[in-house]
PDB file of N, CA and C in Angstrom:
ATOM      1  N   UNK A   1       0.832  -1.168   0.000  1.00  0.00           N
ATOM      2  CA  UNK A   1       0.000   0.000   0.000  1.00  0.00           C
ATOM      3  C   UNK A   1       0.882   1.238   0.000  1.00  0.00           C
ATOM      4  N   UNK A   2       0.622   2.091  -0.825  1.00  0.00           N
ATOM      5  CA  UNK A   2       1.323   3.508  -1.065  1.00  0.00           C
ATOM      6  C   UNK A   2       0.783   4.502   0.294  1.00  0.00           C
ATOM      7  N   UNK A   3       2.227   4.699   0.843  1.00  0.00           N
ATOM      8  CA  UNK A   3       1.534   5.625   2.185  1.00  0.00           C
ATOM      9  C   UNK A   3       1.379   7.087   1.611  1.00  0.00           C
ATOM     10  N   UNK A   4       0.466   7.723   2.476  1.00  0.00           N
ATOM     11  CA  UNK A   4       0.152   9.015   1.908  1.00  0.00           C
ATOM     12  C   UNK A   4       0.678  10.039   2.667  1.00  0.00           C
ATOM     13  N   UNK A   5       1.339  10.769   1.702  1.00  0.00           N
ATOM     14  CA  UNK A   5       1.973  12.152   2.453  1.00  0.00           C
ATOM     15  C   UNK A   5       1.225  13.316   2.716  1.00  0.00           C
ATOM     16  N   UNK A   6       1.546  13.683   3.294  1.00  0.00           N
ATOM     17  CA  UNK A   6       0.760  15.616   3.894  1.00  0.00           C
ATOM     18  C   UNK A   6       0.413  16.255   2.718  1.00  0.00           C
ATOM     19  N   UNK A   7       0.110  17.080   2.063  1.00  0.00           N
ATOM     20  CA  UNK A   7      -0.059  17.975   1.055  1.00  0.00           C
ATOM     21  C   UNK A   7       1.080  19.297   1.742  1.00  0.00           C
ATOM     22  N   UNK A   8       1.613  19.414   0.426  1.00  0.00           N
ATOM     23  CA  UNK A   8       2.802  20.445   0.672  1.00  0.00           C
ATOM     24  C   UNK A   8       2.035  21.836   0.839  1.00  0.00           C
ATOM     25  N   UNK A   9       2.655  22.636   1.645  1.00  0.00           N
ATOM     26  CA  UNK A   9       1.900  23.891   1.559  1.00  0.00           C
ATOM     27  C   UNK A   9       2.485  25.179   0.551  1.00  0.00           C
ATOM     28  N   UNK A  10       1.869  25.804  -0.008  1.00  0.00           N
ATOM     29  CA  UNK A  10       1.845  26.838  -1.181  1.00  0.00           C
ATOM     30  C   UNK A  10       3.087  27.813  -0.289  1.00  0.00           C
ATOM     31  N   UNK A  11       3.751  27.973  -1.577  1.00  0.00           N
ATOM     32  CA  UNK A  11       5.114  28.952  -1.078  1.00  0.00           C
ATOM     33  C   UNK A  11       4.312  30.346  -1.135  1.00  0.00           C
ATOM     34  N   UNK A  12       5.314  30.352   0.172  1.00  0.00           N
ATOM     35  CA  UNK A  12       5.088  32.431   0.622  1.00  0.00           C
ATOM     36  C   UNK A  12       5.171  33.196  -0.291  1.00  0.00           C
ATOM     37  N   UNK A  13       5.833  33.302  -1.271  1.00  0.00           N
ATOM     38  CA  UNK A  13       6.538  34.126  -2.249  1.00  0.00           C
ATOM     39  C   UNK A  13       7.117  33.308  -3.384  1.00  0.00           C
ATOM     40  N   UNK A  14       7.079  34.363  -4.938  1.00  0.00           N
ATOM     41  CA  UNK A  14       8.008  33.627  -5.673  1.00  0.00           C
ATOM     42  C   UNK A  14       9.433  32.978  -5.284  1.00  0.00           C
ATOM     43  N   UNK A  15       9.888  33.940  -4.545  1.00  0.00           N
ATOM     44  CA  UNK A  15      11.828  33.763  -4.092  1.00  0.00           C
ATOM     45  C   UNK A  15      11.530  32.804  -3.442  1.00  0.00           C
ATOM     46  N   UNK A  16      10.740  32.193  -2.400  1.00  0.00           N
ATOM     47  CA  UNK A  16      10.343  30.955  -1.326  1.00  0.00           C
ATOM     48  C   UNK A  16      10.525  30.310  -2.122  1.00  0.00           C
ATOM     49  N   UNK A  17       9.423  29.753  -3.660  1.00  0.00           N
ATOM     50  CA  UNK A  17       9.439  28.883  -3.918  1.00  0.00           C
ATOM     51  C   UNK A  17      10.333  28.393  -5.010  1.00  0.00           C
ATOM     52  N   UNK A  18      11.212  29.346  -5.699  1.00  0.00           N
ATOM     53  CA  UNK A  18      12.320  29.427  -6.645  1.00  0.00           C
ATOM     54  C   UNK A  18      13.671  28.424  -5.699  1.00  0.00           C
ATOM     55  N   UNK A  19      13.927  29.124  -4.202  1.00  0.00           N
ATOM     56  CA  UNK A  19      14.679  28.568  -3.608  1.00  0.00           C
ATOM     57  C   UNK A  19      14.420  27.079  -3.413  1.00  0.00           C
ATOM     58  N   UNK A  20      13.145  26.961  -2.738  1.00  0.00           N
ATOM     59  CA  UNK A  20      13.023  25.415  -2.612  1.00  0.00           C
ATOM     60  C   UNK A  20      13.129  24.515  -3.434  1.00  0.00           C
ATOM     61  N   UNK A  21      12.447  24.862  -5.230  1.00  0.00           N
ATOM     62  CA  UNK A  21      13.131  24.704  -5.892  1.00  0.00           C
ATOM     63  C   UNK A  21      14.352  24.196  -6.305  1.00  0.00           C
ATOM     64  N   UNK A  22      15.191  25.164  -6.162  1.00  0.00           N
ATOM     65  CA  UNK A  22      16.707  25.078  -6.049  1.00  0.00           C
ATOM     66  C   UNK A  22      17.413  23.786  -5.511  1.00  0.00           C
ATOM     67  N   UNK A  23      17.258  23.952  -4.246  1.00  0.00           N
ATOM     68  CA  UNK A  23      17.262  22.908  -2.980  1.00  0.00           C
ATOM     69  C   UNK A  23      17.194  21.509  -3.556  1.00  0.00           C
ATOM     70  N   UNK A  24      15.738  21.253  -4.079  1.00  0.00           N
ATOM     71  CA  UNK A  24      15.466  20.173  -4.803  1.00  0.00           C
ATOM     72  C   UNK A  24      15.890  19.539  -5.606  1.00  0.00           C
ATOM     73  N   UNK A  25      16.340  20.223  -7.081  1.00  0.00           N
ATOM     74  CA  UNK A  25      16.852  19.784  -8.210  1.00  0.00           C
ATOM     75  C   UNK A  25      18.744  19.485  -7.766  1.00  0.00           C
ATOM     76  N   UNK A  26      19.111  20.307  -6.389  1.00  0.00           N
ATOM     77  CA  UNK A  26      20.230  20.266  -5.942  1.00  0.00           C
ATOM     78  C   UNK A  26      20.410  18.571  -5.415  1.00  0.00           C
ATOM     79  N   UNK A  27      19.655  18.332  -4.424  1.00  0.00           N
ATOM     80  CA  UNK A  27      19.343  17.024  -3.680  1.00  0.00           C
ATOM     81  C   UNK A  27      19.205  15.921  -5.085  1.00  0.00           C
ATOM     82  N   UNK A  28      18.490  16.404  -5.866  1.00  0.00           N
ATOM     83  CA  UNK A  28      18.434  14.962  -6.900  1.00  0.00           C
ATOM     84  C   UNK A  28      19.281  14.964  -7.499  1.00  0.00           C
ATOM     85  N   UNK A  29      20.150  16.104  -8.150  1.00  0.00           N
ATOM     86  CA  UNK A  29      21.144  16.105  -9.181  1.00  0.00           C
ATOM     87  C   UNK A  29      22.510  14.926  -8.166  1.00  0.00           C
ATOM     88  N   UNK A  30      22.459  15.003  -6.850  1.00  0.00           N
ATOM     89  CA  UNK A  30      23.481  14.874  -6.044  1.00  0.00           C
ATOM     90  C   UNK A  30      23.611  12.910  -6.453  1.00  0.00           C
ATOM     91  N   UNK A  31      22.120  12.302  -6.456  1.00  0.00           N
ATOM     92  CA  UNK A  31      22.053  11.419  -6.445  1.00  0.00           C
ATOM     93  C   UNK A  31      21.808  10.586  -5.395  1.00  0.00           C
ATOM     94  N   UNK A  32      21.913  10.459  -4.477  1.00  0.00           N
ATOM     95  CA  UNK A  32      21.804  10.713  -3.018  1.00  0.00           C
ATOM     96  C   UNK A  32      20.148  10.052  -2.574  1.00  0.00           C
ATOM     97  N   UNK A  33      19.332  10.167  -2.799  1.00  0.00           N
ATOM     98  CA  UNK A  33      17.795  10.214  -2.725  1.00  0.00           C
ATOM     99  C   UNK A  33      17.255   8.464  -2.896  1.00  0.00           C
ATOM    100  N   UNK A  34      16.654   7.438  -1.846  1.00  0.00           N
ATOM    101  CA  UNK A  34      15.928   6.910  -2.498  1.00  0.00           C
ATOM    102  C   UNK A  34      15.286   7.076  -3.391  1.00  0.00           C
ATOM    103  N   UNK A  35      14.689   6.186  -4.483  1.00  0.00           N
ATOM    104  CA  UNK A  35      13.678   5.894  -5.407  1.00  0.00           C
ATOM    105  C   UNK A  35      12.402   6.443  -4.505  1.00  0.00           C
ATOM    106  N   UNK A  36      11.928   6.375  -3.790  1.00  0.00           N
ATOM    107  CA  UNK A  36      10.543   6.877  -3.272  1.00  0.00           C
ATOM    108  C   UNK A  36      10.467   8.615  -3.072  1.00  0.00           C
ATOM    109  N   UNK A  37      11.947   9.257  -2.640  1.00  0.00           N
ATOM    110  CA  UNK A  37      11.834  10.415  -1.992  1.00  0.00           C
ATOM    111  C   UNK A  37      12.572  11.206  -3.436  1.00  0.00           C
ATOM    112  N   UNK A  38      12.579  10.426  -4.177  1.00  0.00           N
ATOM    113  CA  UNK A  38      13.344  11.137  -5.297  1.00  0.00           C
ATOM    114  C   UNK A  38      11.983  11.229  -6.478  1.00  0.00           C
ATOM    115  N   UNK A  39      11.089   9.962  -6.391  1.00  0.00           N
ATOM    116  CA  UNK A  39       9.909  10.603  -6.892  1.00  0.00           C
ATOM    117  C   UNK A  39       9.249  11.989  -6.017  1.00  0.00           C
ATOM    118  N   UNK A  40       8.977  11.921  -4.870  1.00  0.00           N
ATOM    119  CA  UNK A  40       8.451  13.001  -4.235  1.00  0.00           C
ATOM    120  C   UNK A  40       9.030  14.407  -4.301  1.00  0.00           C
ATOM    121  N   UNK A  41      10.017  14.167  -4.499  1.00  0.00           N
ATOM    122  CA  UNK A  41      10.716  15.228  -4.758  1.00  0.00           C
ATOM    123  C   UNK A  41      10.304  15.855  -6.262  1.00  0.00           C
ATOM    124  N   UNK A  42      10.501  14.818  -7.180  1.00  0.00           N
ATOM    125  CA  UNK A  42      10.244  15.432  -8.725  1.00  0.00           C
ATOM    126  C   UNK A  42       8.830  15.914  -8.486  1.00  0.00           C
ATOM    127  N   UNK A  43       7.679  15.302  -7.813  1.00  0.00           N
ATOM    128  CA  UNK A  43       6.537  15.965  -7.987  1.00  0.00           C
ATOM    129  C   UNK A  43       6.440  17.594  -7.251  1.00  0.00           C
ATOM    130  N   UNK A  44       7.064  17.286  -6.251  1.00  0.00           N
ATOM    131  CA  UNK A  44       7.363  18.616  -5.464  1.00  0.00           C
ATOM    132  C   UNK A  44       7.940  19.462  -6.408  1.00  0.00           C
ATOM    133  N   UNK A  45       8.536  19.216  -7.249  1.00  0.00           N
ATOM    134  CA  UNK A  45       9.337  20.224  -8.301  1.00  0.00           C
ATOM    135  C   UNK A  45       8.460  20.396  -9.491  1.00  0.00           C
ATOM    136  N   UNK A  46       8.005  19.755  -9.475  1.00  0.00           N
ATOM    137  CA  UNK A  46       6.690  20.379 -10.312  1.00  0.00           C
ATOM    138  C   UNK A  46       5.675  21.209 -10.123  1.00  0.00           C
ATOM    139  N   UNK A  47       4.997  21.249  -9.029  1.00  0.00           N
ATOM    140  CA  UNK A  47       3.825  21.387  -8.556  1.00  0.00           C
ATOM    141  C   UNK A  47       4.635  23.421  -8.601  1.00  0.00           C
ATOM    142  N   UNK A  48       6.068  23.335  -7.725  1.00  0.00           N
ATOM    143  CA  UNK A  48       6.650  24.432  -7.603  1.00  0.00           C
ATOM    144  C   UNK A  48       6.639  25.261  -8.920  1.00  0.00           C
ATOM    145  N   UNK A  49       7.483  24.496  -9.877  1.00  0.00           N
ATOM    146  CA  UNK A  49       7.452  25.229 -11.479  1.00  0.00           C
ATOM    147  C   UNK A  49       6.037  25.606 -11.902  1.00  0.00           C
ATOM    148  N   UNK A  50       5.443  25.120 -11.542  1.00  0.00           N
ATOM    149  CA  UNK A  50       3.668  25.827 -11.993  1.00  0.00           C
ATOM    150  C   UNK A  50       3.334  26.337 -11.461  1.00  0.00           C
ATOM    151  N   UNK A  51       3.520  26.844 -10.201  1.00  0.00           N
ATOM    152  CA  UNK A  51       3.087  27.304  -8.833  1.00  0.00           C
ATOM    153  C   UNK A  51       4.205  29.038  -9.668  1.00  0.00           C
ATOM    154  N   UNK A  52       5.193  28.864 -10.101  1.00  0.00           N
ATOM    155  CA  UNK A  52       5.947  29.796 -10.658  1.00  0.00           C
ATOM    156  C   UNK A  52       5.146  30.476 -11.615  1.00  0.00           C
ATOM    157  N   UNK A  53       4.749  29.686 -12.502  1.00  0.00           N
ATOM    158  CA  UNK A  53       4.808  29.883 -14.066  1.00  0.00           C
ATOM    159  C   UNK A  53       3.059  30.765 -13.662  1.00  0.00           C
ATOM    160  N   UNK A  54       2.286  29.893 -12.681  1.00  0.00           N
ATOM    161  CA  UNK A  54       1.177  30.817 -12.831  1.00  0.00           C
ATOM    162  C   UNK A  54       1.540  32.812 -12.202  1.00  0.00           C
ATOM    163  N   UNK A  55       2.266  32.558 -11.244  1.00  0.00           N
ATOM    164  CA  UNK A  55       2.675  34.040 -10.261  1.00  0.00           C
ATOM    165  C   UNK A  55       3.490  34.691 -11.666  1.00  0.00           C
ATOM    166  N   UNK A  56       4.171  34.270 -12.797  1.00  0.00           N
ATOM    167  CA  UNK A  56       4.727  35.105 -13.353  1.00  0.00           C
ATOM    168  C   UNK A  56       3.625  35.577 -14.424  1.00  0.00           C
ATOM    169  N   UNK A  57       2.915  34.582 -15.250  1.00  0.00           N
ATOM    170  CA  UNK A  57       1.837  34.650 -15.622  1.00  0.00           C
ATOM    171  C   UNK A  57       0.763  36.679 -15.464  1.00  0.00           C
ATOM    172  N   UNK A  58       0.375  36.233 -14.060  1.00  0.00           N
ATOM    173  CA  UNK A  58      -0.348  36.932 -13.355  1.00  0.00           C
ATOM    174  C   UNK A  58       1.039  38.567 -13.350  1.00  0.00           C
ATOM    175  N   UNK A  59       2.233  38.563 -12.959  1.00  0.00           N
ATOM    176  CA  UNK A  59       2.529  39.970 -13.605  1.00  0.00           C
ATOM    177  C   UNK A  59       2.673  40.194 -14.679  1.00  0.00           C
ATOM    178  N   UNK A  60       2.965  39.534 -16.138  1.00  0.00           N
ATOM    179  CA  UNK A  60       2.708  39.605 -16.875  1.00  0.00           C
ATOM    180  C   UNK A  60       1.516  40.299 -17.339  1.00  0.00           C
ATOM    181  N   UNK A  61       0.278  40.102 -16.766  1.00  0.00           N
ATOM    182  CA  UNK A  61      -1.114  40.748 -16.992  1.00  0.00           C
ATOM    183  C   UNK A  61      -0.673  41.719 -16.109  1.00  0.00           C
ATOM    184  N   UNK A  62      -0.148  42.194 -14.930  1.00  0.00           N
ATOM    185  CA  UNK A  62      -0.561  43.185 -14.680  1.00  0.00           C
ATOM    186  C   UNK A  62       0.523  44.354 -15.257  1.00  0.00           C
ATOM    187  N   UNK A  63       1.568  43.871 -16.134  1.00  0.00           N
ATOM    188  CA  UNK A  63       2.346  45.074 -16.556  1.00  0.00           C
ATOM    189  C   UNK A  63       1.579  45.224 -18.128  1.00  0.00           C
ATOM    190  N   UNK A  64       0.833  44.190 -18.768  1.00  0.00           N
ATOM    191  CA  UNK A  64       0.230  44.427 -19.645  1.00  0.00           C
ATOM    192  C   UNK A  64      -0.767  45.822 -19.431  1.00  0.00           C
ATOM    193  N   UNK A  65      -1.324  45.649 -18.232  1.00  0.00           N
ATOM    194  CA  UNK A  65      -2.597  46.551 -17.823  1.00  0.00           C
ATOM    195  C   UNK A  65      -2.007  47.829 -17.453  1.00  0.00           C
ATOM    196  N   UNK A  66      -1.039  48.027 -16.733  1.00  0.00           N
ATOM    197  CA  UNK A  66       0.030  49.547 -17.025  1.00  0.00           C
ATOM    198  C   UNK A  66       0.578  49.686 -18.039  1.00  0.00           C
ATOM    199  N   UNK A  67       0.873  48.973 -19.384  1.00  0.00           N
ATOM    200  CA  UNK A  67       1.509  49.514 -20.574  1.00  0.00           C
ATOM    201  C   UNK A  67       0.149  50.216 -20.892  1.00  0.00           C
ATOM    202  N   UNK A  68      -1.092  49.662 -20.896  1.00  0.00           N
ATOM    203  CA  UNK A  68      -1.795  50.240 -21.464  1.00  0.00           C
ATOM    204  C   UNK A  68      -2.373  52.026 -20.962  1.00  0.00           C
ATOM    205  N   UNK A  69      -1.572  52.412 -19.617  1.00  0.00           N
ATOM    206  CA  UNK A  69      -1.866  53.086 -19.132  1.00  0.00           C
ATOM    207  C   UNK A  69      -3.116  53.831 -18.209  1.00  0.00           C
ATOM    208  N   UNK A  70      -3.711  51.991 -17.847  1.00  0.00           N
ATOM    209  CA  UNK A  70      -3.987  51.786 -16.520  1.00  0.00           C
ATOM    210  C   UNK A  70      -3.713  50.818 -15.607  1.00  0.00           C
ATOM    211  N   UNK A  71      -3.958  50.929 -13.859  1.00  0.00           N
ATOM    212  CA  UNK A  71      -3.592  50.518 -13.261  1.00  0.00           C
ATOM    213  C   UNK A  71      -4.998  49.905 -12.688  1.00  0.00           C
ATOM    214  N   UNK A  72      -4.652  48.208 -13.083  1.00  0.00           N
ATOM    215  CA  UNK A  72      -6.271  47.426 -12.525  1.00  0.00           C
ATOM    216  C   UNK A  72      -5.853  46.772 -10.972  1.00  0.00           C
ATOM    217  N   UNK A  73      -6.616  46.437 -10.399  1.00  0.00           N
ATOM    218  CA  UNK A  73      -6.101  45.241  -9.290  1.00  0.00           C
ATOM    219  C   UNK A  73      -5.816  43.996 -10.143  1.00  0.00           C
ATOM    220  N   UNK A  74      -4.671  43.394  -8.840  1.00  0.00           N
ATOM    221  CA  UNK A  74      -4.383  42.474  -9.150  1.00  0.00           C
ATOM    222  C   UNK A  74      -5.131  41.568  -8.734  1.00  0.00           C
ATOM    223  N   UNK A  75      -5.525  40.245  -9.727  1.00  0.00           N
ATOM    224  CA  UNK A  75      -6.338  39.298  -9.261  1.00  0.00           C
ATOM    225  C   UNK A  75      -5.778  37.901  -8.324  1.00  0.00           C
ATOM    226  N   UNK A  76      -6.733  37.425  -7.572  1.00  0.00           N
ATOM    227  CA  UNK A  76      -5.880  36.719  -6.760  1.00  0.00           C
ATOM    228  C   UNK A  76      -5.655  35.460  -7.194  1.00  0.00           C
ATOM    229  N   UNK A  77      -4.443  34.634  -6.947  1.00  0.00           N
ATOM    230  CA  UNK A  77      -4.245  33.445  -7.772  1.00  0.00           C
ATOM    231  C   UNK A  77      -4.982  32.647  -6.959  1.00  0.00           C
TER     232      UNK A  77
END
């Protein structure tokens, strides 16, 4: 039976989750990692890169919305 882990919690900040990131691809590149914690890890490094890609995403729209020469709220992810 596959034991079940915690659900990771959403990084504070882009830089939070860029670092942890970091950390990660550091630990696997090393080699070092069971097969179980080295999958968990790759998913953890995923979940992070999208967790990125949407926060950059989202300024992207909002420097779109000041080129145009207004300033909207930002929406919440």
């Amino acid at each position: 039976m596959a034991r079940s882990s915690p659900t990771p919690k959403e990084p504070a900040s882009y830089e939070q989750a860029v670092s942890e990131l970091d950390q990660l691809v550091q630990r696997m590149e090393a080699g070092q990692l069971p097969l179980d914690q080295l999958l968990e890890s790759y998913r953890r490094g995923a979940d992070l890169l999208a967790w990125c890609r949407q926060r950059l995403q989202a300024v992207e729209e909002q420097v779109k919305l000041l080129e145009d020469g207004r300033l909207e709220a930002w929406p919440a992810a």
